[in-house]
C-alpha atoms as a PDB file:
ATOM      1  CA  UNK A   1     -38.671  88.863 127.541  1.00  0.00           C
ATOM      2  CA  UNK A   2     -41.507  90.860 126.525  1.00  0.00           C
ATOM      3  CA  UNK A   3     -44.525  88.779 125.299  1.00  0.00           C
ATOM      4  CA  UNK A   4     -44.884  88.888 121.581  1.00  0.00           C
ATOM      5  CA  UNK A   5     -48.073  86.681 121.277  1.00  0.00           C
ATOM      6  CA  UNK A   6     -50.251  89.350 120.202  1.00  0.00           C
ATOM      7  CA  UNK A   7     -49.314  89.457 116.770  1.00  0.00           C
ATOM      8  CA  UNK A   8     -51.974  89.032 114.419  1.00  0.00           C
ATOM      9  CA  UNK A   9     -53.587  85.183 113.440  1.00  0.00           C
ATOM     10  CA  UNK A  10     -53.963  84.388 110.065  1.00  0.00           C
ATOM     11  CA  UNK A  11     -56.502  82.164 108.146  1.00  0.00           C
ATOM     12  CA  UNK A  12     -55.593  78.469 108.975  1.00  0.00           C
ATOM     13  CA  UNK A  13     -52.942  76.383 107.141  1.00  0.00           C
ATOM     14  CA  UNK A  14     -54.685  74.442 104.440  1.00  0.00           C
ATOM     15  CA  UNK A  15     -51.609  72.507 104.827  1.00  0.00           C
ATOM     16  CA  UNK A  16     -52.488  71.005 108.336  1.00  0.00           C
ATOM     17  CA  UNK A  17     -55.834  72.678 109.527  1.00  0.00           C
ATOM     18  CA  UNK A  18     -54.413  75.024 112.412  1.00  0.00           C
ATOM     19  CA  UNK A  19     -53.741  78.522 112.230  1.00  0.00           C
ATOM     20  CA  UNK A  20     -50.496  80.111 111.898  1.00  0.00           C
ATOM     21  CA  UNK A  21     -49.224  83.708 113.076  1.00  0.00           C
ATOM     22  CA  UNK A  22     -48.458  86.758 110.301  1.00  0.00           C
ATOM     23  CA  UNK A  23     -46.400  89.605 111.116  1.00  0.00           C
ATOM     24  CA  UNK A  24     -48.467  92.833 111.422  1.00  0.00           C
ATOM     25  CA  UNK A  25     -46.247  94.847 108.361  1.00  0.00           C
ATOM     26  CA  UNK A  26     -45.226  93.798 105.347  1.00  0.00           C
ATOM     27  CA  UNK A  27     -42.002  92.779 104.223  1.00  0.00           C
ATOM     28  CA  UNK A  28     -39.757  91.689 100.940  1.00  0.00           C
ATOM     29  CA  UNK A  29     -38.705  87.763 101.700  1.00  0.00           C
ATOM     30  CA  UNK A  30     -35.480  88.833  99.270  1.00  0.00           C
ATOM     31  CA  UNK A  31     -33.379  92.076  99.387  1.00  0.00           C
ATOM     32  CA  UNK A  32     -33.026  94.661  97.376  1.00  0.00           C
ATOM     33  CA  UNK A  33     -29.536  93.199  95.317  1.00  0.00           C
ATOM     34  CA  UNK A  34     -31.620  89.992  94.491  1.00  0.00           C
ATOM     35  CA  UNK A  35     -34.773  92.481  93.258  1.00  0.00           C
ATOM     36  CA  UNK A  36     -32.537  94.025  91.181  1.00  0.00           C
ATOM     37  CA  UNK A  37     -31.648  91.042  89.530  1.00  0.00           C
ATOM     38  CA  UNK A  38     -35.199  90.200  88.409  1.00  0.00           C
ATOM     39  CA  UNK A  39     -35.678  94.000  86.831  1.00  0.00           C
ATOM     40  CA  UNK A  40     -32.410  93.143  85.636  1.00  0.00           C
ATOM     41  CA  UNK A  41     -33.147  89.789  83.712  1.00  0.00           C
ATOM     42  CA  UNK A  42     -36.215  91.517  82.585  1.00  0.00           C
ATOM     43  CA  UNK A  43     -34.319  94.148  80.874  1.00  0.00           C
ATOM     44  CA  UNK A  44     -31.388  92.046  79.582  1.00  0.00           C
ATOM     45  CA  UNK A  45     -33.135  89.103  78.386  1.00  0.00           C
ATOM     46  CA  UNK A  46     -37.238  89.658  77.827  1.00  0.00           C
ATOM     47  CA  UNK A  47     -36.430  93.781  76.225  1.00  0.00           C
ATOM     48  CA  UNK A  48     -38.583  94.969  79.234  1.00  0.00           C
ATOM     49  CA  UNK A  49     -41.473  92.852  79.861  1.00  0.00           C
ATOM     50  CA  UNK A  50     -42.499  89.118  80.003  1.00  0.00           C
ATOM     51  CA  UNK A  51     -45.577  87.242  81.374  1.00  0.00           C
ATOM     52  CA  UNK A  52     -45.634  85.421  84.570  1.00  0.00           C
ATOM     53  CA  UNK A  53     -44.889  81.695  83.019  1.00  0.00           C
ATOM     54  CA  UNK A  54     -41.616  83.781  80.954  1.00  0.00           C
ATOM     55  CA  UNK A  55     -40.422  85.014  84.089  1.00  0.00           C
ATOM     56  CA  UNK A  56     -40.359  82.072  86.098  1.00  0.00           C
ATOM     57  CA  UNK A  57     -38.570  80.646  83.655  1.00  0.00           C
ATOM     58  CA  UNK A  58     -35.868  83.085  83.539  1.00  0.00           C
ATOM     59  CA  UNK A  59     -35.563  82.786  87.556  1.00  0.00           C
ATOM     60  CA  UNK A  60     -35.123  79.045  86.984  1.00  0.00           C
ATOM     61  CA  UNK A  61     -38.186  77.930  89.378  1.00  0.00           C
ATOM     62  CA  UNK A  62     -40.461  75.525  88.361  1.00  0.00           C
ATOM     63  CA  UNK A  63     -43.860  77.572  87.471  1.00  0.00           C
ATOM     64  CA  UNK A  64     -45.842  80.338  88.569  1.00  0.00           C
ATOM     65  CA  UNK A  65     -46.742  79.023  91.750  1.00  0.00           C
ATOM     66  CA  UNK A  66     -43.787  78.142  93.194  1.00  0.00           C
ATOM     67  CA  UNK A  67     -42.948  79.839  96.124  1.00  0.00           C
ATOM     68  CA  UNK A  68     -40.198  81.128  95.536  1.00  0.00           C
ATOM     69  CA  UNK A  69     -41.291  82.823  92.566  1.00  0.00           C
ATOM     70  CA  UNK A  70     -43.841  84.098  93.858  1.00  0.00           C
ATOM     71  CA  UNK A  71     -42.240  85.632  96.800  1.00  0.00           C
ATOM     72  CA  UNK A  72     -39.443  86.788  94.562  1.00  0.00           C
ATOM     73  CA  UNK A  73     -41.628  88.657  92.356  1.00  0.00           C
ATOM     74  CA  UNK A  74     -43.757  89.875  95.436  1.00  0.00           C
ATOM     75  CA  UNK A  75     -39.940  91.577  96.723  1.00  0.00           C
ATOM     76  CA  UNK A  76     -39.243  93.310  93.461  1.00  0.00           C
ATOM     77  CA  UNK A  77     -42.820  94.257  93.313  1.00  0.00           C
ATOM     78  CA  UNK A  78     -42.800  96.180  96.686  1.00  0.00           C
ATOM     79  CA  UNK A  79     -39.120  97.908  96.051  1.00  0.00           C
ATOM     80  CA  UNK A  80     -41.236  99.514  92.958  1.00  0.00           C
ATOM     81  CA  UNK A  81     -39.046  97.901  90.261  1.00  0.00           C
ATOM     82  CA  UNK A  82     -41.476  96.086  88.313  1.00  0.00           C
ATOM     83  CA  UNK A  83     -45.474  96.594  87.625  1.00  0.00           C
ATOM     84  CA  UNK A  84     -47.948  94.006  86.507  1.00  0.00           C
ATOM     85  CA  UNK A  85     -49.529  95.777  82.922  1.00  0.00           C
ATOM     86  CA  UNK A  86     -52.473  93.278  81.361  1.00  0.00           C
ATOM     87  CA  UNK A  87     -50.298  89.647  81.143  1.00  0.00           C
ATOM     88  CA  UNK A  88     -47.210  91.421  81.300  1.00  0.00           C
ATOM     89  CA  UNK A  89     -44.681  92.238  84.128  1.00  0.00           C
ATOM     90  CA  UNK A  90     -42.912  95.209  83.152  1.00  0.00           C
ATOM     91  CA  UNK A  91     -39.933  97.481  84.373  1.00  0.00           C
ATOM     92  CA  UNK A  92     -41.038 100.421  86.456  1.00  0.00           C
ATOM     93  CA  UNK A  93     -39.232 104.046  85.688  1.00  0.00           C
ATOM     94  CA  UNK A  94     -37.192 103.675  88.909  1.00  0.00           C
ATOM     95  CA  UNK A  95     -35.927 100.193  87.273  1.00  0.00           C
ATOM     96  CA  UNK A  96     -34.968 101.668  84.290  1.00  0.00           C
ATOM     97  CA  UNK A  97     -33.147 104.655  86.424  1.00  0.00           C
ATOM     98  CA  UNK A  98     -31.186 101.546  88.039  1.00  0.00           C
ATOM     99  CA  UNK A  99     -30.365  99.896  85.238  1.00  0.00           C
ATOM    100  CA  UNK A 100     -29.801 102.109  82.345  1.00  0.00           C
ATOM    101  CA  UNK A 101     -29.356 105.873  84.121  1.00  0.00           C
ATOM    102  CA  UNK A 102     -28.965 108.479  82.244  1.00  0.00           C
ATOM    103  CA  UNK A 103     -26.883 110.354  85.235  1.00  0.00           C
ATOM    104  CA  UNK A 104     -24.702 108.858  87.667  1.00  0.00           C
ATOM    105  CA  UNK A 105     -27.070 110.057  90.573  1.00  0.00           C
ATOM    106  CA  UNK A 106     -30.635 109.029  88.807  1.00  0.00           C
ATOM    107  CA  UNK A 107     -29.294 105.232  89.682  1.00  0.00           C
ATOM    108  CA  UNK A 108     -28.225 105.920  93.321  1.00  0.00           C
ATOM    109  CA  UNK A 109     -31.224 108.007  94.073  1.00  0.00           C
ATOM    110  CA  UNK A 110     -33.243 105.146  92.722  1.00  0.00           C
ATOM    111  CA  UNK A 111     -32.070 102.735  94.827  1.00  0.00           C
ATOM    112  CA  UNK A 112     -33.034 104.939  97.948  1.00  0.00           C
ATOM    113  CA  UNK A 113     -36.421 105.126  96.775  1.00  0.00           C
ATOM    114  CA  UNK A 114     -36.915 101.895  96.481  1.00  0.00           C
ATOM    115  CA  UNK A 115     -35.793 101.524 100.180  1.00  0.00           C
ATOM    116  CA  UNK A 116     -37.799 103.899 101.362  1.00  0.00           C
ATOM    117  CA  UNK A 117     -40.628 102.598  99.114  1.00  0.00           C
ATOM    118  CA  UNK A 118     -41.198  99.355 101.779  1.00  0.00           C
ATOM    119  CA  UNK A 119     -43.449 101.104 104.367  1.00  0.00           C
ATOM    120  CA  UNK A 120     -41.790  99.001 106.584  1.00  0.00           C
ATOM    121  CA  UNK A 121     -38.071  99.665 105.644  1.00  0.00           C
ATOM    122  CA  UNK A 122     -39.605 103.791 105.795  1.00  0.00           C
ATOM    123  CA  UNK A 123     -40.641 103.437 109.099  1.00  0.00           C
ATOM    124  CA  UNK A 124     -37.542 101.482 110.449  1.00  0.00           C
ATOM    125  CA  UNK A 125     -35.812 104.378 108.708  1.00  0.00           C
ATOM    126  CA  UNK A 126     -37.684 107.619 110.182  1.00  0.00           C
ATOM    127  CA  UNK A 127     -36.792 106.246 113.443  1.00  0.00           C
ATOM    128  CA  UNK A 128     -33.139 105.645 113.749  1.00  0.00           C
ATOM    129  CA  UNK A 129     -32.054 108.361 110.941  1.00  0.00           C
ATOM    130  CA  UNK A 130     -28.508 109.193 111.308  1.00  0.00           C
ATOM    131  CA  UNK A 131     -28.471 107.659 115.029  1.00  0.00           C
ATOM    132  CA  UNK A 132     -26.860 104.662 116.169  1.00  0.00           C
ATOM    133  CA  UNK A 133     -28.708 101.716 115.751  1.00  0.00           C
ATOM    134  CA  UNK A 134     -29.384  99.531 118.403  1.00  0.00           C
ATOM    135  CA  UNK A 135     -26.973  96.168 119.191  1.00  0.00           C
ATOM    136  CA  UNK A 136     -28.296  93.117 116.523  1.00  0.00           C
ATOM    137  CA  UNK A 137     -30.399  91.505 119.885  1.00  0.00           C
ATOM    138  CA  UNK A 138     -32.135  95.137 120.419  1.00  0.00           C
ATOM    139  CA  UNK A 139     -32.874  95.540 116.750  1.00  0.00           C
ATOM    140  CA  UNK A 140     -35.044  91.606 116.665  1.00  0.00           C
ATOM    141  CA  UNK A 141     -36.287  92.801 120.210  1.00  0.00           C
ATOM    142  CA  UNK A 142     -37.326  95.725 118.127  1.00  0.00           C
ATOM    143  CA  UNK A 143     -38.943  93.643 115.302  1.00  0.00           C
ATOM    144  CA  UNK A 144     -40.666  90.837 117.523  1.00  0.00           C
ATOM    145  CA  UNK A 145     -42.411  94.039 119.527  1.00  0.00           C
ATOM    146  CA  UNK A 146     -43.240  96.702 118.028  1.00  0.00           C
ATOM    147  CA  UNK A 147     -43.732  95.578 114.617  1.00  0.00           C
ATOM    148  CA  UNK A 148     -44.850  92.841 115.253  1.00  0.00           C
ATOM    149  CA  UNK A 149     -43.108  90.462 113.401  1.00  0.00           C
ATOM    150  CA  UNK A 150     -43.311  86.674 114.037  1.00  0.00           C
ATOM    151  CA  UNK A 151     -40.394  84.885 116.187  1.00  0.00           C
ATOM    152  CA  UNK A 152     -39.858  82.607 113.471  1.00  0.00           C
ATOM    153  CA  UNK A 153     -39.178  85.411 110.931  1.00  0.00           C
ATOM    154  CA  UNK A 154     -37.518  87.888 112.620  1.00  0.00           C
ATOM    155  CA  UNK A 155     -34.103  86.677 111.658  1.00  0.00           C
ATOM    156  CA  UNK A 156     -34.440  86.912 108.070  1.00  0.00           C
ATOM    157  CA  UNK A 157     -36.425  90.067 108.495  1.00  0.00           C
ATOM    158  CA  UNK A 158     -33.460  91.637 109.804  1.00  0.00           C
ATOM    159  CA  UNK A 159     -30.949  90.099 107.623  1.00  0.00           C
ATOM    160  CA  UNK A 160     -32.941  91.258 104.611  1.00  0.00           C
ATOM    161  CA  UNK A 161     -33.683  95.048 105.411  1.00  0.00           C
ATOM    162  CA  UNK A 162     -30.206  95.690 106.624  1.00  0.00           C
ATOM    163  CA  UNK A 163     -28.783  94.091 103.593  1.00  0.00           C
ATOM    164  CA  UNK A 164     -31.211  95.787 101.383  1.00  0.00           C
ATOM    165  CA  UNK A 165     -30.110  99.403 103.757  1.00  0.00           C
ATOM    166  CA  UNK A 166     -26.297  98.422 102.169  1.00  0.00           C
ATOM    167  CA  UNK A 167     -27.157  98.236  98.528  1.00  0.00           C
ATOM    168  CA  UNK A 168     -29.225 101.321  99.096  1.00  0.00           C
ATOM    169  CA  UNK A 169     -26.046 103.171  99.764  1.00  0.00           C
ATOM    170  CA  UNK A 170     -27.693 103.660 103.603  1.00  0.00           C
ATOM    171  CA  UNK A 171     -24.449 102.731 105.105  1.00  0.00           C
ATOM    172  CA  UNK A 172     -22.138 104.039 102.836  1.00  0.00           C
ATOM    173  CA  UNK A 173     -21.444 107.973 104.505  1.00  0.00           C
ATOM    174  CA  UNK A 174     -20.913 105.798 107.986  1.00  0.00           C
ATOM    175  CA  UNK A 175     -19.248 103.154 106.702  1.00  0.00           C
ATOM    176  CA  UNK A 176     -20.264 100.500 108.661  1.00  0.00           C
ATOM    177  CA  UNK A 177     -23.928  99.631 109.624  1.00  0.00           C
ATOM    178  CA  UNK A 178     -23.891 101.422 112.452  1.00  0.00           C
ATOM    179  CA  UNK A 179     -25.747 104.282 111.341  1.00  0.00           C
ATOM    180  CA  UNK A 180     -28.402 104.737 108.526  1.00  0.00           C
ATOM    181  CA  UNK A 181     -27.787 107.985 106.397  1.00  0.00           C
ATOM    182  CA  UNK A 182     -28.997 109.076 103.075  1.00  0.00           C
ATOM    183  CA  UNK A 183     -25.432 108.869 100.363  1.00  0.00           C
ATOM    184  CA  UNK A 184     -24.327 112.167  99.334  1.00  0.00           C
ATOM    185  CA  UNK A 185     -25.275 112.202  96.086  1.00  0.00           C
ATOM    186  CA  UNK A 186     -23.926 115.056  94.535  1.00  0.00           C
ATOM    187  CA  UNK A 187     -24.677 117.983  92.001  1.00  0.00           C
ATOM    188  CA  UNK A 188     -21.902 117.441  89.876  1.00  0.00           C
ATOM    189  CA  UNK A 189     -22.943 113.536  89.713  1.00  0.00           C
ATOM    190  CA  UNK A 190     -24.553 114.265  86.143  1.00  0.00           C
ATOM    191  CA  UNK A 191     -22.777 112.707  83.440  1.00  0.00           C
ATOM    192  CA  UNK A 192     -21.739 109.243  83.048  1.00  0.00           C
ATOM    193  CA  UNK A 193     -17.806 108.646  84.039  1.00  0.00           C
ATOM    194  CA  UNK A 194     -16.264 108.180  80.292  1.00  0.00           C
ATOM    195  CA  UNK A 195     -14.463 105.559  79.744  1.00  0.00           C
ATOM    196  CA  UNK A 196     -10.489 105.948  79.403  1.00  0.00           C
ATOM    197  CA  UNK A 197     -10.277 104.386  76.313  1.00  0.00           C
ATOM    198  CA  UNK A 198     -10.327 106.934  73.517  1.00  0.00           C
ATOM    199  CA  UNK A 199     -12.616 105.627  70.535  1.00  0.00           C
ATOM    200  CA  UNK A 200     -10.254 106.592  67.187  1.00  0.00           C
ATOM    201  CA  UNK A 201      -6.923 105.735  68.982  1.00  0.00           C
ATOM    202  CA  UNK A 202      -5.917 102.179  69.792  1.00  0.00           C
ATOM    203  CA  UNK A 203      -3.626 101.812  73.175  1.00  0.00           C
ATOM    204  CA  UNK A 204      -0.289 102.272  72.498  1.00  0.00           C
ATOM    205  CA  UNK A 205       2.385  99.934  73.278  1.00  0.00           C
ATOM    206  CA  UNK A 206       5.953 100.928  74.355  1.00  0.00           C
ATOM    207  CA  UNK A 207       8.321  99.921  71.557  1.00  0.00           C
ATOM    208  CA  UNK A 208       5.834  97.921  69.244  1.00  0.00           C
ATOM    209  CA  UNK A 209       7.215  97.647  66.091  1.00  0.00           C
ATOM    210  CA  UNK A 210       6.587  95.384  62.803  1.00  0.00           C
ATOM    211  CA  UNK A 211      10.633  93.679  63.572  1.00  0.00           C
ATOM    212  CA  UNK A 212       9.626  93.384  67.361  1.00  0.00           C
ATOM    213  CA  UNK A 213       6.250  91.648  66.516  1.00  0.00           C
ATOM    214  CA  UNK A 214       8.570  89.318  64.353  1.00  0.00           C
ATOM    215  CA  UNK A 215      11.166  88.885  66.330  1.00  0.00           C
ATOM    216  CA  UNK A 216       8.740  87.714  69.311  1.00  0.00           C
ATOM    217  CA  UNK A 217       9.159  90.485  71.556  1.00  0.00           C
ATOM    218  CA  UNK A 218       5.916  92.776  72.537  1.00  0.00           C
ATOM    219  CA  UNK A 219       3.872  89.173  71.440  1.00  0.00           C
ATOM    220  CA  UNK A 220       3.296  86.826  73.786  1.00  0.00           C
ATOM    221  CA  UNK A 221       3.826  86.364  77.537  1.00  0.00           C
ATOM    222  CA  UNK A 222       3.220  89.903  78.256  1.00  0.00           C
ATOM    223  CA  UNK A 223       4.823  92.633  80.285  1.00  0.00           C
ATOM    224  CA  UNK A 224       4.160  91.826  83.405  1.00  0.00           C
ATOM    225  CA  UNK A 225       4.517  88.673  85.645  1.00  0.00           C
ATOM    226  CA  UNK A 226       1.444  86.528  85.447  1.00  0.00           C
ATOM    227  CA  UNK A 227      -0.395  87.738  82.214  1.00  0.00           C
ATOM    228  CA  UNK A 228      -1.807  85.497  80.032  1.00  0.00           C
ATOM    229  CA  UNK A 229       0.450  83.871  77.231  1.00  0.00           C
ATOM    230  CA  UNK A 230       0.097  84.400  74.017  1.00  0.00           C
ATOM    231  CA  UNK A 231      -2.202  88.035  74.186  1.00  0.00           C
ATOM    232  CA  UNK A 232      -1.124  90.990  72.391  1.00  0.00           C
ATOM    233  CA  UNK A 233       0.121  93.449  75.136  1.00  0.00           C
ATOM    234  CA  UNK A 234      -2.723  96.278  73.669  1.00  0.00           C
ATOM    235  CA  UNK A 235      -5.328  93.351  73.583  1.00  0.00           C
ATOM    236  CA  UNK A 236      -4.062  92.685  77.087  1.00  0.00           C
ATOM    237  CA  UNK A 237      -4.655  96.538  78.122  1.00  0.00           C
ATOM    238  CA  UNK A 238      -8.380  96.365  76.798  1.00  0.00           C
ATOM    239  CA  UNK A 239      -9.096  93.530  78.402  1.00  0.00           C
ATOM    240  CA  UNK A 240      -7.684  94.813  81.617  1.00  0.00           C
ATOM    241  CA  UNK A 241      -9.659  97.392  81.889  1.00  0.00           C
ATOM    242  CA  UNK A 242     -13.320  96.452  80.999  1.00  0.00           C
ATOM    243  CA  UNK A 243     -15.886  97.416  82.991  1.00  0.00           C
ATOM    244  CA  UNK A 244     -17.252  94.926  86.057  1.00  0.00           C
ATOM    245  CA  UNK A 245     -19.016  91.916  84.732  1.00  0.00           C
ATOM    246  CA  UNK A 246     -22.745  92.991  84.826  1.00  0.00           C
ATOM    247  CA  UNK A 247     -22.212  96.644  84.655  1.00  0.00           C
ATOM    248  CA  UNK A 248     -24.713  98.408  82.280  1.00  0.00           C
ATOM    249  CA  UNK A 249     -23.398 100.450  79.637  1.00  0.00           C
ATOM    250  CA  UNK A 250     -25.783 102.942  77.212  1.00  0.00           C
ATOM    251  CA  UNK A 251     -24.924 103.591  73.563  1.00  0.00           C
ATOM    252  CA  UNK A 252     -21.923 105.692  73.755  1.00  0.00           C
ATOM    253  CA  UNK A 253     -19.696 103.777  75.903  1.00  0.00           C
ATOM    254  CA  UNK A 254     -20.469 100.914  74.310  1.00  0.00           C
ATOM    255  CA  UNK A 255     -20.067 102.156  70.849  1.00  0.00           C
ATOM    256  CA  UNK A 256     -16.494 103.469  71.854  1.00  0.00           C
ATOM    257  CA  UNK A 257     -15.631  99.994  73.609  1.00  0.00           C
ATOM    258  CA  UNK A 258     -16.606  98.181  70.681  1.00  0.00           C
ATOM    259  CA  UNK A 259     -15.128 100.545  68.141  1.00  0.00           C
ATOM    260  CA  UNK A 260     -11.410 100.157  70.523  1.00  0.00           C
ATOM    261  CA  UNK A 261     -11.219  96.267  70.047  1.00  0.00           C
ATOM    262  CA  UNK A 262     -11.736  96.739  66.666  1.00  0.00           C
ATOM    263  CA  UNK A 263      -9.318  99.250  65.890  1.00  0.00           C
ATOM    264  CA  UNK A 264      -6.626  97.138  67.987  1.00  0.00           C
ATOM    265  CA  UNK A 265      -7.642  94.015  66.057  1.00  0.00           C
ATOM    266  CA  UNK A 266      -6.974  95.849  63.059  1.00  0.00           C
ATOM    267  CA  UNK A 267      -3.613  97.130  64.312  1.00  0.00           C
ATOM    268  CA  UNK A 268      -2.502  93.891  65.854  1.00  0.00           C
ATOM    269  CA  UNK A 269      -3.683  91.939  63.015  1.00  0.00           C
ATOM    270  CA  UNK A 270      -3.279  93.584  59.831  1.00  0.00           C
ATOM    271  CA  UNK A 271      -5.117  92.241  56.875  1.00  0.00           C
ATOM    272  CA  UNK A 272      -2.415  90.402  54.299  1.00  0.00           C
ATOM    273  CA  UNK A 273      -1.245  93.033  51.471  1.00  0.00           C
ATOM    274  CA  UNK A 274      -2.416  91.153  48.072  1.00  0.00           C
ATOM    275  CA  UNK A 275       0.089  89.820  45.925  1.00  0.00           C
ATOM    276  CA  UNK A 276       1.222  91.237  42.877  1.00  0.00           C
END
């Protein structure tokens, strides 16, 4: 095996008084999913910026000095999705093209960017592009030597920039991680996908009618085998076909989702006529 011992020495370990061995790049300890979460609970639950001692506490970790924190922010921070501004960490413009586009294609084009953005990951990228990349022990021989990255840390080195290659859409045109190559990302990609719900017209339901709502049938168990009891069939259509859990959504969509479970409350439960 080829002898990896010249990579570079670092100041000693203040923990026990010896020197320990640093890779000569630099690379994001977490991948590029788990950086998008931090942008992400910066956007969702501090409106776009929060100080250090805010953050941490949003991540869970004890303080601002943990390590994990700090190598968590140190990740997002090189993928370019957050910027330090005074006190403040903030969401950078290729966050907010991840998390709130306002085309289909700003988000995936983001999320190359911020692959490419890791000199590293750019490098690793320029040289296999669109060629088959090497068996897993040829791509750590490839890490340990000529990037000199320590033995110790080659493992999750690899782990991390191939995982981060997937949620960069890298492996998507091969389909496998055989190959890295750019996702088509195409012209026509400019408008968000609408949603199939139409905002003024409640789902429709087959046969619903005031003597079948009394009578018990088309309230209840359902159509189909294995819904929930007890839910409206056009409640149960709704609720079928919400977007993922997590999913962002801007002002229209969610304006037209709201304004369907409202008009289908209203239709399923009609307000009692007053008495005369």
């Amino acid at each position: 095996m080829t002898d990896i011992s010249s990579v570079k020495a670092a100041a000693p370990d203040p923990k026990i008084g010896k020197t320990r061995p640093r890779s000569d790049v630099s690379f994001p300890y977490y991948d590029l999913n788990k950086s998008i979460e931090v942008a992400r609970l910066i956007h969702d639950r501090a409106g776009g910026g929060c100080d250090r001692t805010q953050l941490a506490a949003l991540l869970e970790y004890s303080g601002v000095k943990n390590g994990g924190f700090l190598s968590r922010t140190s990740a997002a921070k090189m993928f370019g999705l957050v910027e330090e501004s005074g006190e403040k960490i903030v969401l950078s413009n290729r966050a907010k093209s991840i998390l709130s586009p306002v085309r289909v294609s700003d988000a995936e084009q983001a999320k190359v960017e911020a692959f490419l953005g890791v000199q590293f990951y750019k490098d690793f990228y320029a040289e296999f592009d669109g060629q088959s990349l090497p068996s897993e022990v040829g791509l750590k021989n490839l890490l340990a030597t000529k990037y000199k990255i320590v033995p110790k840390q080659v493992d999750s080195a690899l782990r991390i920039l191939l995982d981060s290659a997937e949620s960069a859409g890298l492996f998507k045109v091969a389909g496998n991680r055989s190959k890295m190559i750019k996702p088509i990302i195409s012209a026509d990609q400019n408008q968000m996908p609408p949603l199939d719900i139409k905002q003024d017209t409640p789902p429709t339901t087959v046969g619903d009618t005031d003597q079948q709502r009394k009578s018990g049938n088309g309230h209840g168990g359902g159509s189909n085998d294995g819904d929930p009891p007890d839910i409206h069939p056009a409640l149960l259509g709704l609720l079928k076909n919400l977007p993922p859990v997590g999913q962002t959504l801007g002002p229209k969509r969610r304006a037209a989702l709201i304004a369907a479970f409202t008009s289908t409350i209203n239709f399923v439960y009609p307000e009692q006529e007053d008495e005369t």
